[in-house]
N, C-alpha and C. Protein backbone atom coordinates (compact mmCIF):
# COMPACT_ATOMS: atom_id res chain seq x y z
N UNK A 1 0.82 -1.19 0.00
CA UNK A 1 0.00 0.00 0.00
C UNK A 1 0.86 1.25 0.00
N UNK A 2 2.09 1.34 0.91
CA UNK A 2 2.87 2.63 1.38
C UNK A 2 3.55 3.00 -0.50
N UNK A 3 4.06 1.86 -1.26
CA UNK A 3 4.75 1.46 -2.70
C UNK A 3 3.64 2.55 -3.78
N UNK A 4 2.31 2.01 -3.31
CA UNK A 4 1.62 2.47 -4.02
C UNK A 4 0.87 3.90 -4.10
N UNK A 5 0.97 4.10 -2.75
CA UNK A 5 0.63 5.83 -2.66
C UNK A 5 2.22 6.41 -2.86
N UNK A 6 3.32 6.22 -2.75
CA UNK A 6 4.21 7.02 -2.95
C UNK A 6 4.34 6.82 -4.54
N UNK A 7 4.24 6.05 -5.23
CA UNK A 7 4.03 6.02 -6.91
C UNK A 7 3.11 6.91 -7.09
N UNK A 8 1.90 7.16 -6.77
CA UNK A 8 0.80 7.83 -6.62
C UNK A 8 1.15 9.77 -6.85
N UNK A 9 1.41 9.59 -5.50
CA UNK A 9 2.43 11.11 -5.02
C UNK A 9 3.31 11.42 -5.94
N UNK A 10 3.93 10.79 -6.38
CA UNK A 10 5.47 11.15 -7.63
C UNK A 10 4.15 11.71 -9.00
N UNK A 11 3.74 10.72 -8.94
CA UNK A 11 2.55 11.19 -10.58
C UNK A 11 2.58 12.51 -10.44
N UNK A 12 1.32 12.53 -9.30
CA UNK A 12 0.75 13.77 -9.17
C UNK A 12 1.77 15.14 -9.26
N UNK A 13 2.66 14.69 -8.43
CA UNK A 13 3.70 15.73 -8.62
C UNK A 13 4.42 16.09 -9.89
N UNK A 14 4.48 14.70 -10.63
CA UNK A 14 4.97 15.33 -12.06
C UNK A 14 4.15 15.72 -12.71
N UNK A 15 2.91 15.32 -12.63
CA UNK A 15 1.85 16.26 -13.57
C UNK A 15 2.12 17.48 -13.38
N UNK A 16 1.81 18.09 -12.25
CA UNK A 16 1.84 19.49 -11.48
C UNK A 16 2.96 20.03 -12.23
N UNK A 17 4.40 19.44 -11.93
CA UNK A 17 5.41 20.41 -12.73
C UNK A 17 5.36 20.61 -14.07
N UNK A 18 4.95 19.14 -14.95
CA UNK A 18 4.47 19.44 -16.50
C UNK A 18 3.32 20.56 -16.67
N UNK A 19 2.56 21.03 -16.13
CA UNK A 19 0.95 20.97 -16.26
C UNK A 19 1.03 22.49 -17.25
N UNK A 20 1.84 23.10 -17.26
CA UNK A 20 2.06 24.22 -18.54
C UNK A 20 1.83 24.00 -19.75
N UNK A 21 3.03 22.83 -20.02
CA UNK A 21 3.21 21.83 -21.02
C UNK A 21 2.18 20.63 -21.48
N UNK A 22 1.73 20.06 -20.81
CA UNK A 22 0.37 19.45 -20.60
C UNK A 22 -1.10 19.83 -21.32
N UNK A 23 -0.67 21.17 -20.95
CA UNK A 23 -2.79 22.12 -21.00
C UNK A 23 -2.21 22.38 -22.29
N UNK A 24 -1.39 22.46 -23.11
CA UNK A 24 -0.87 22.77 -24.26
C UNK A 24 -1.76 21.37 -25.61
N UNK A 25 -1.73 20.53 -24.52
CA UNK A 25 -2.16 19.17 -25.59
C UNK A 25 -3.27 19.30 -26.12
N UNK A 26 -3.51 18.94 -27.38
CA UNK A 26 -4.94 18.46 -27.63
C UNK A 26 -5.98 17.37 -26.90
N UNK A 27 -5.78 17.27 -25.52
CA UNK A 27 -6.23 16.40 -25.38
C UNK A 27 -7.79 17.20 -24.77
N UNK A 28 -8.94 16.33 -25.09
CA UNK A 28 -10.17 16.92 -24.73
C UNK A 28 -10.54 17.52 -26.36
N UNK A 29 -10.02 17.77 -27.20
CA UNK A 29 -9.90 18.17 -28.83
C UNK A 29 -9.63 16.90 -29.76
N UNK A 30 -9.81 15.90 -29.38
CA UNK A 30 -9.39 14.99 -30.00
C UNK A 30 -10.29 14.45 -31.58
N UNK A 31 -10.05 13.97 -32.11
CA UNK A 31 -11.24 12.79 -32.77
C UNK A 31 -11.93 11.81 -32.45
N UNK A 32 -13.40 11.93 -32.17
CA UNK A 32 -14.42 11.23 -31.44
C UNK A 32 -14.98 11.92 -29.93
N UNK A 33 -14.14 12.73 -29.67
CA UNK A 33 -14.93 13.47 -28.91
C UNK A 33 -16.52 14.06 -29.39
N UNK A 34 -17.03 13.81 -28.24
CA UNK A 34 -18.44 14.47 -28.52
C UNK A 34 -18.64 15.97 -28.30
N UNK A 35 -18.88 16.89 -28.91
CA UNK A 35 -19.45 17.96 -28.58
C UNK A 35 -20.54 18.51 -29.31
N UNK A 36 -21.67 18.78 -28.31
CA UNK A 36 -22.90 19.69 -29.17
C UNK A 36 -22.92 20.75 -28.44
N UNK A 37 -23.04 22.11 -29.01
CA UNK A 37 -22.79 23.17 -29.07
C UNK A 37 -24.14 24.34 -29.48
N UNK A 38 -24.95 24.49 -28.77
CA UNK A 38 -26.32 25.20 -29.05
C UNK A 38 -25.93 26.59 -28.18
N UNK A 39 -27.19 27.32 -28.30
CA UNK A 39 -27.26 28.51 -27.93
C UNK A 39 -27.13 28.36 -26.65
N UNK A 40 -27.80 27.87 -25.84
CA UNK A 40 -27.71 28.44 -24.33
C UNK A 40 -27.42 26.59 -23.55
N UNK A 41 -26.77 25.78 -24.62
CA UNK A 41 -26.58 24.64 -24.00
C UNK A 41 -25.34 24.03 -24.64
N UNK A 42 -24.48 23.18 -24.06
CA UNK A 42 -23.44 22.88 -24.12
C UNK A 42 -22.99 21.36 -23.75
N UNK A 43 -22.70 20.39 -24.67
CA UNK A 43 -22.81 19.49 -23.97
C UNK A 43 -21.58 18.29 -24.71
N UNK A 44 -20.78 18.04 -24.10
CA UNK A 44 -19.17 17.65 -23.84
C UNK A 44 -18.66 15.89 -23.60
N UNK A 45 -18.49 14.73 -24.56
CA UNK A 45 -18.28 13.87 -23.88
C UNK A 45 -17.31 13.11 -24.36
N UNK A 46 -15.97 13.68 -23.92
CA UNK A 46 -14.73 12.89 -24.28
C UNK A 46 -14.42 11.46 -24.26
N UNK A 47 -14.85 10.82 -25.39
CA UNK A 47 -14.67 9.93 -25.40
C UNK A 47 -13.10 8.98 -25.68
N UNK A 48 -13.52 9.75 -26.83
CA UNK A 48 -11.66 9.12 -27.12
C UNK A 48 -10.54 9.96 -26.25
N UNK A 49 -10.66 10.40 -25.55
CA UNK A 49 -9.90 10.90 -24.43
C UNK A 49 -10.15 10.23 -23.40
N UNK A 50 -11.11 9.81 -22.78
CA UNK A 50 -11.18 8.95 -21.85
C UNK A 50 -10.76 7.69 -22.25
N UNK A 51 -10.80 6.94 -23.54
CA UNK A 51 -10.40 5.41 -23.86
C UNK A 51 -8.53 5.73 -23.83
N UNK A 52 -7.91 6.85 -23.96
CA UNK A 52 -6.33 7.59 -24.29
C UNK A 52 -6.24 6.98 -22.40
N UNK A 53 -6.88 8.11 -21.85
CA UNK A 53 -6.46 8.16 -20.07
C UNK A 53 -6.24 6.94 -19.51
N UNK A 54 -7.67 5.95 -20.28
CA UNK A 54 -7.43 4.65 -19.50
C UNK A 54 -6.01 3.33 -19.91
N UNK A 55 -5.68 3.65 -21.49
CA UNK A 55 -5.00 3.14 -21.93
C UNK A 55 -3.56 3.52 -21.17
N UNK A 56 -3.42 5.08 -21.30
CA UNK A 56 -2.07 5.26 -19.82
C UNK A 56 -2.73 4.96 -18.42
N UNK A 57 -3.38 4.84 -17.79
CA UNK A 57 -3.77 4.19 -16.15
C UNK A 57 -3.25 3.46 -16.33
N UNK A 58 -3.29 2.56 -17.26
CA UNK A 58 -3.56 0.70 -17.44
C UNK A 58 -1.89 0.18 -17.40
N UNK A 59 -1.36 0.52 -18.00
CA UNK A 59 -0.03 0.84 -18.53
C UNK A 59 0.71 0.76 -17.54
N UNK A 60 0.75 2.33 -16.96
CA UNK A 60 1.22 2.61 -15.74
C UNK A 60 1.03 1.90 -14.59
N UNK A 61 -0.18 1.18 -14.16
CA UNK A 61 -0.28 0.75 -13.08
C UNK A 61 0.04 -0.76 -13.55
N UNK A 62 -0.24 -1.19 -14.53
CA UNK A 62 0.85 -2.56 -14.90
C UNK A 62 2.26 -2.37 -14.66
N UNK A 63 3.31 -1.10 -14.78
CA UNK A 63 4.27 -1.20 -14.76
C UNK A 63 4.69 -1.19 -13.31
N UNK A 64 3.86 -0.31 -12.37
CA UNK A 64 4.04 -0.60 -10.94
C UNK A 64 3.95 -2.03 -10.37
N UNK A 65 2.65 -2.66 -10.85
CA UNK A 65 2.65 -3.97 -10.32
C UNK A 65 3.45 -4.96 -10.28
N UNK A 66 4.40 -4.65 -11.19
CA UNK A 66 5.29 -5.72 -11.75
C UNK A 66 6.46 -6.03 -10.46
């Protein structure tokens, strides 16, 4: 558990120092994202950004487990 929140903690922290560099990405702009876009409504559902996020979770937390 202690292995896995301090892997945890390092992430977060490197996000944080990237996160300039990061908000720069297309990510949330992707292809297959959903967006409908009306007058007084707005409505947002990243899809292929969410299948991207889970593909790095997956990854990453395979490489910890190991």
């Amino acid at each position: 558990m202690s292995k896995t929140l301090i892997v945890l903690g390092l992430v977060i922290v490197t996000i944080g120092l990237l996160w300039p560099w990061l908000s720069k990405l297309p990510l949330g702009q992707l292809p297959g994202d959903i967006a409908i876009r009306r007058e007084n409504f707005t409505f947002y559902f990243p899809v292929t950004t969410m299948i991207l996020a889970s593909l790095l979770l997956s990854v990453l937390l395979w490489l910890v487990n190991r």
